[in-house]
Protein backbone atom coordinates (compact mmCIF):
# COMPACT_ATOMS: atom_id res chain seq x y z
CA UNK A 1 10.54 -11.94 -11.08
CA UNK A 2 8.31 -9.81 -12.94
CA UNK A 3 9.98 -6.01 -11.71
CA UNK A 4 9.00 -4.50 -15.09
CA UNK A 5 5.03 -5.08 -14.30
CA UNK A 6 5.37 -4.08 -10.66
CA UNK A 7 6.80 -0.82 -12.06
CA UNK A 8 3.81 0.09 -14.32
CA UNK A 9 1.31 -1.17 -11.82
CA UNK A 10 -1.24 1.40 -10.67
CA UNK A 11 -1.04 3.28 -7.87
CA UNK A 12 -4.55 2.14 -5.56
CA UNK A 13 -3.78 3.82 -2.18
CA UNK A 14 -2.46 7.25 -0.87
CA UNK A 15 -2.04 8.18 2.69
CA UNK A 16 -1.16 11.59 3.15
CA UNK A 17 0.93 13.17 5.78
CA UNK A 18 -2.13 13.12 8.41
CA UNK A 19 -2.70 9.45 7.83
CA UNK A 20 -5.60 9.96 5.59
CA UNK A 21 -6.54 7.00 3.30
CA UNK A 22 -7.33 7.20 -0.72
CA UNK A 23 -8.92 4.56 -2.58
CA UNK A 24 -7.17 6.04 -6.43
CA UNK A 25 -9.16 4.94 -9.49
CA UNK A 26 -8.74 4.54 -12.90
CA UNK A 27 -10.11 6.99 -15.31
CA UNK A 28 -12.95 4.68 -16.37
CA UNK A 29 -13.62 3.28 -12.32
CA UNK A 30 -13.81 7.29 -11.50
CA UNK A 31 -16.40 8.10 -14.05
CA UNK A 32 -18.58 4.77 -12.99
CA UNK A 33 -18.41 6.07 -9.47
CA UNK A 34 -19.14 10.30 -10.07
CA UNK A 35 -22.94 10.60 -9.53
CA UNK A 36 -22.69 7.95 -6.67
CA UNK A 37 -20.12 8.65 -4.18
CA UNK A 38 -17.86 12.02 -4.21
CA UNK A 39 -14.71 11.57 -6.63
CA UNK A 40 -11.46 13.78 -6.01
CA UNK A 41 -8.82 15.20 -7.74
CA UNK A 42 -5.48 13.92 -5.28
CA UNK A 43 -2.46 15.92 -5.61
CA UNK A 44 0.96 16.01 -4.41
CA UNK A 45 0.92 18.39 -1.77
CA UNK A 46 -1.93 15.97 -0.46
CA UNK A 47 -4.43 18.89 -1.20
CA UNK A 48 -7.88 17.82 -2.98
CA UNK A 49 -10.84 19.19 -5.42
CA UNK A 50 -13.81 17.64 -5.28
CA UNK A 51 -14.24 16.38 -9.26
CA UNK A 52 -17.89 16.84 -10.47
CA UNK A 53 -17.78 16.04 -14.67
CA UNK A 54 -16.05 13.43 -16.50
CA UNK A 55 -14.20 16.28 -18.45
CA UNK A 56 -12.47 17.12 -15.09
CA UNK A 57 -11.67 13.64 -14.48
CA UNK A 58 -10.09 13.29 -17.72
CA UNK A 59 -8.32 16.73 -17.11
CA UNK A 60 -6.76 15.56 -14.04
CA UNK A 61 -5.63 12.89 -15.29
CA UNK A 62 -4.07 14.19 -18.44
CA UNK A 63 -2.12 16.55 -15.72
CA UNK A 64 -0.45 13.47 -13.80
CA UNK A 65 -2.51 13.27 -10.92
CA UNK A 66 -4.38 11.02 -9.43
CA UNK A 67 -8.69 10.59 -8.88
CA UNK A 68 -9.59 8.71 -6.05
CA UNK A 69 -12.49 7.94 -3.36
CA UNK A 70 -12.23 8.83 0.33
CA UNK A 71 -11.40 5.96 2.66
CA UNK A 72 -10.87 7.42 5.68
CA UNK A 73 -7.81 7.97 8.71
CA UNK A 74 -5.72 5.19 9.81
CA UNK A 75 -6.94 3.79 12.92
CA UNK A 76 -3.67 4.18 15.14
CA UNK A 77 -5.13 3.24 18.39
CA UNK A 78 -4.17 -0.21 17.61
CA UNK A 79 -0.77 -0.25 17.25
């Protein structure tokens, strides 16, 4: 079992407290996508900031959190 890879593996979805879905990015996804679709700045408290240069990107970043791409809610009327 590879544990120690799992560990440093990339977080690629957040769901905050209201079921809201995040596609995160990497730094160098994030900068292909600004200029195409909006890219935020995801933070702990599940706030957001919309990002609009590649400076901020790589400011947030720096900081510990997270850019990502809106996915949407969580469809619960399924379950």
């Amino acid at each position: 079992m590879h544990l120690h890879n799992k560990c440093n593996a990339m977080k690629r979805v957040k769901i905050t407290e209201d079921n809201f879905v995040w596609h995160v990015l990497t730094e160098a996804e994030a900068k292909r996508a600004l200029g195409q679709v909006e890219v935020y700045a995801l933070y702990d408290d599940d706030s957001e900031a919309l990002v609009q240069s590649e400076q901020e990107i790589e400011a947030v970043i720096r900081r510990g959190a997270y850019v990502g791409i809106e996915v949407g809610f969580i469809d619960d009327s399924q379950n």
